[in-house]
Protein backbone atom coordinates (compact mmCIF):
# COMPACT_ATOMS: atom_id res chain seq x y z
CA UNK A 1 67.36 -47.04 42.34
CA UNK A 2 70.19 -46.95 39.94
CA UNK A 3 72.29 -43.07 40.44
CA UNK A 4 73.01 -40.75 37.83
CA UNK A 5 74.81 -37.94 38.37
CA UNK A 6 77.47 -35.66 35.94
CA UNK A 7 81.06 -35.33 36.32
CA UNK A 8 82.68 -32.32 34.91
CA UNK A 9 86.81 -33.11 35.01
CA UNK A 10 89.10 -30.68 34.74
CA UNK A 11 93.21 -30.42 35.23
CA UNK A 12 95.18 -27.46 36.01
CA UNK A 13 96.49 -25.15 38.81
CA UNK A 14 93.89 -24.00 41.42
CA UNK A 15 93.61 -22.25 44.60
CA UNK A 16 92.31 -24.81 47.36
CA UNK A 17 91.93 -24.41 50.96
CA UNK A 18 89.36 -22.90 53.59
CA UNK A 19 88.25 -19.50 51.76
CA UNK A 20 86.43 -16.60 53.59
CA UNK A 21 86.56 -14.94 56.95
CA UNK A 22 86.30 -15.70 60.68
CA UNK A 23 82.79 -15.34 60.65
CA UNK A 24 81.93 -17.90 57.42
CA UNK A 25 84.09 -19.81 55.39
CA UNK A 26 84.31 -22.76 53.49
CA UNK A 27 86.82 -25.12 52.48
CA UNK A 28 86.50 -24.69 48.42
CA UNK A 29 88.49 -24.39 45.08
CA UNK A 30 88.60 -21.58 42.86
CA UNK A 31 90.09 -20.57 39.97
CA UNK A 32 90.08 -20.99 35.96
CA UNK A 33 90.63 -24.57 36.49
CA UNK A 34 87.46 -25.20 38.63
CA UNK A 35 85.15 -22.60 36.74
CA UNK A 36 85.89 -25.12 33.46
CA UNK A 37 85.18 -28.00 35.19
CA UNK A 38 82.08 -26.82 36.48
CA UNK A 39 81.22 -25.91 33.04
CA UNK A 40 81.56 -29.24 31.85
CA UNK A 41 79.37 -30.70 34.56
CA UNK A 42 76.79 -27.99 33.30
CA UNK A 43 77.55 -29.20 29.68
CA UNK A 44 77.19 -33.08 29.92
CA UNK A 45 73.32 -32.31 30.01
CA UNK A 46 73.20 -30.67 26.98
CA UNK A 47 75.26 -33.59 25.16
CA UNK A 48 73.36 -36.35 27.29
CA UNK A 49 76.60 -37.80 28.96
CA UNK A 50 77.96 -38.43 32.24
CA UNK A 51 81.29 -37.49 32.14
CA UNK A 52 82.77 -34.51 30.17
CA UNK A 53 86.59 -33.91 30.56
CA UNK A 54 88.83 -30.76 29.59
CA UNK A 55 91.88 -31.18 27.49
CA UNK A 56 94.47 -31.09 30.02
CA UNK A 57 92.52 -34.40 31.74
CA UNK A 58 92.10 -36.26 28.26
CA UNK A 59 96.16 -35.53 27.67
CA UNK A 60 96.33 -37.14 31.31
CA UNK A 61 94.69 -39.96 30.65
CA UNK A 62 94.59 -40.90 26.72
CA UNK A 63 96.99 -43.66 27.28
CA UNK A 64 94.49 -45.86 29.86
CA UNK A 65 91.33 -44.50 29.06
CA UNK A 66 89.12 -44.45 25.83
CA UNK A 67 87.38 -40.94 25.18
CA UNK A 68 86.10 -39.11 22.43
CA UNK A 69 86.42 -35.62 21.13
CA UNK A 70 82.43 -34.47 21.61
CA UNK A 71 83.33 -31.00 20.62
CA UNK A 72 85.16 -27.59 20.42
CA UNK A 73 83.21 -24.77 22.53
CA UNK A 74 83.58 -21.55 23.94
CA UNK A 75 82.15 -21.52 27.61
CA UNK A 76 80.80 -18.67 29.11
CA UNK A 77 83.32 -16.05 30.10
CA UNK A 78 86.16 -17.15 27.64
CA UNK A 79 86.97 -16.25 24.08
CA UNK A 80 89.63 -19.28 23.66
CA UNK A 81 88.09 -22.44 22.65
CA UNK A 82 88.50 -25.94 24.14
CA UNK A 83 88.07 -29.31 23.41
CA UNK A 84 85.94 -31.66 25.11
CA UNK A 85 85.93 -35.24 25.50
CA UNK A 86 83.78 -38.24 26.65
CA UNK A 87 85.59 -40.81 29.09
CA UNK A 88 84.49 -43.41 27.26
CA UNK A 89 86.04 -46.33 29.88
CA UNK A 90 89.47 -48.53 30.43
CA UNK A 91 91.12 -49.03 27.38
CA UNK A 92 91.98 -52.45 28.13
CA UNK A 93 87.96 -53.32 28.82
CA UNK A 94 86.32 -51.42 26.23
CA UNK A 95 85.09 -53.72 23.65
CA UNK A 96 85.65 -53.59 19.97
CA UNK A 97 81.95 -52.42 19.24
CA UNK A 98 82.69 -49.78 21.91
CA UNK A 99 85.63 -48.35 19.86
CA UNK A 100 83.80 -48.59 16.51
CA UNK A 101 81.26 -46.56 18.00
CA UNK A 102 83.91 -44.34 18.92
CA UNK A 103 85.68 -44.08 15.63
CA UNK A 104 82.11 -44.00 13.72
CA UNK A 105 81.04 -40.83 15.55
CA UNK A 106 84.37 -39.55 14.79
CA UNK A 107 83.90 -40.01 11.34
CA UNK A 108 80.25 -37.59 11.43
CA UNK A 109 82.34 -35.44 13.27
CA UNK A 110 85.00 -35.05 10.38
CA UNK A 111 82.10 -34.85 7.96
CA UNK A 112 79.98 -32.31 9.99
CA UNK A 113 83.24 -29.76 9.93
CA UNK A 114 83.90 -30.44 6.32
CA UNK A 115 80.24 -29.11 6.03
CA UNK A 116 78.74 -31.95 4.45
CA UNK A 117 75.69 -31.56 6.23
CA UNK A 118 73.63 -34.37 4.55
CA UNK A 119 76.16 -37.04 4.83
CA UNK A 120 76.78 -36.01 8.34
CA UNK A 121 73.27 -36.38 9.33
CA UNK A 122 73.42 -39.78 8.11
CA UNK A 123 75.96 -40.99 9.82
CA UNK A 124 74.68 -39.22 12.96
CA UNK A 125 71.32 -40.87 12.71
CA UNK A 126 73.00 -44.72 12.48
CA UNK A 127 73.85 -43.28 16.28
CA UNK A 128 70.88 -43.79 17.37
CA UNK A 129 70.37 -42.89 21.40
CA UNK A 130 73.86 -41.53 21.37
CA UNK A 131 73.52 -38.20 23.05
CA UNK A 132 76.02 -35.97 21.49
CA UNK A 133 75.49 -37.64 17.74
CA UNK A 134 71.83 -36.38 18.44
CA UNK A 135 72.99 -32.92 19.38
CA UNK A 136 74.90 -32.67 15.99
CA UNK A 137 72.03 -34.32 13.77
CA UNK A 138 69.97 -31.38 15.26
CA UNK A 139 72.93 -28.93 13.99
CA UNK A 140 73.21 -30.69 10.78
CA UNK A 141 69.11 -29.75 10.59
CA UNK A 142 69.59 -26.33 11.48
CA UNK A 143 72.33 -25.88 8.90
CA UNK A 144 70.97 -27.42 5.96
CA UNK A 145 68.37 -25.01 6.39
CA UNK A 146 70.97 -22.28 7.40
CA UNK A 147 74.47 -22.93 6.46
CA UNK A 148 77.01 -21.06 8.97
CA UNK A 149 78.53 -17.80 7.16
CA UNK A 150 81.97 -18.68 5.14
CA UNK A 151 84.49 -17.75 8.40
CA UNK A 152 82.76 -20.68 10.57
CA UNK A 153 85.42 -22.56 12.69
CA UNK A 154 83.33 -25.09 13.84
CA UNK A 155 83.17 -23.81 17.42
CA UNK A 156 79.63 -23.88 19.46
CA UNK A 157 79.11 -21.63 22.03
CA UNK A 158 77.98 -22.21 25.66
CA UNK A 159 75.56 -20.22 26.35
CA UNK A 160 74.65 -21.17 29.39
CA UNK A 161 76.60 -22.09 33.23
């Protein structure tokens, strides 16, 4: 049976080591670091991707690996946004149609934040089975219907762990 799990990657300072008392304890991280990370893992469901990675871990690894911005969000907890990114593979195996799929959901992307909700939807929809372009053509949707009052920054909130 082929596995599938979800990877939330994060990079930062944490507190690691064998946590609790005499009675019970567990060797376990903690800390802002972790509690993003975890967040992420929660998050590639929503966006229909495996791996989800914080900023700090894309600026880590931009040079060797191939990733794309999926979105800015607010997780629950915080009031600072972050970006998060798809690990997309090795640079040096990802194929050309891998990076034009890349640089074509980029593109919605742009057009999605300049609120050009139409033309945004389109490109979205050429995505077809793409997780997170299907998650935006769904937002596009919602805000043709409903545009997002004048302040809007673009930002989606987590909701959920």
């Amino acid at each position: 049976r082929p596995l599938a799990m979800r990877l939330g990657l994060n990079s930062g300072p944490a507190v690691v080591g064998n946590m609790g008392s005499a009675r019970r304890f567990d060797y376990t991280a903690m800390g802002d670091t972790m509690n993003l990370a975890a967040r992420l893992e929660g998050a590639c469901k929503i966006y229909g991707v495996p791996i989800l990675a914080g900023e700090e871990t894309y600026e880590r690894v931009k040079d060797e690996l191939a990733a794309r911005l999926v979105d800015r969000v607010r997780v629950v907890g915080k009031s600072r946004p972050v970006s998060i990114y798809e690990i997309a593979g090795a640079r040096a195996v990802l194929e050309a149609a891998g990076l034009e799929k890349l640089a074509a959901f980029e593109r919605a992307r742009r057009a999605f934040l300049d609120r050009d909700w139409a033309g945004a939807a389109e490109l979205f929809g050429r995505l077809a089975g793409d997780g997170p372009a299907a998650v935006y053509l769904e937002r596009c949707r919602r805000f043709q219907a409903d545009p997002p009052p004048a302040d809007w920054d673009g930002v989606f909130d987590l909701k959920q762990k």
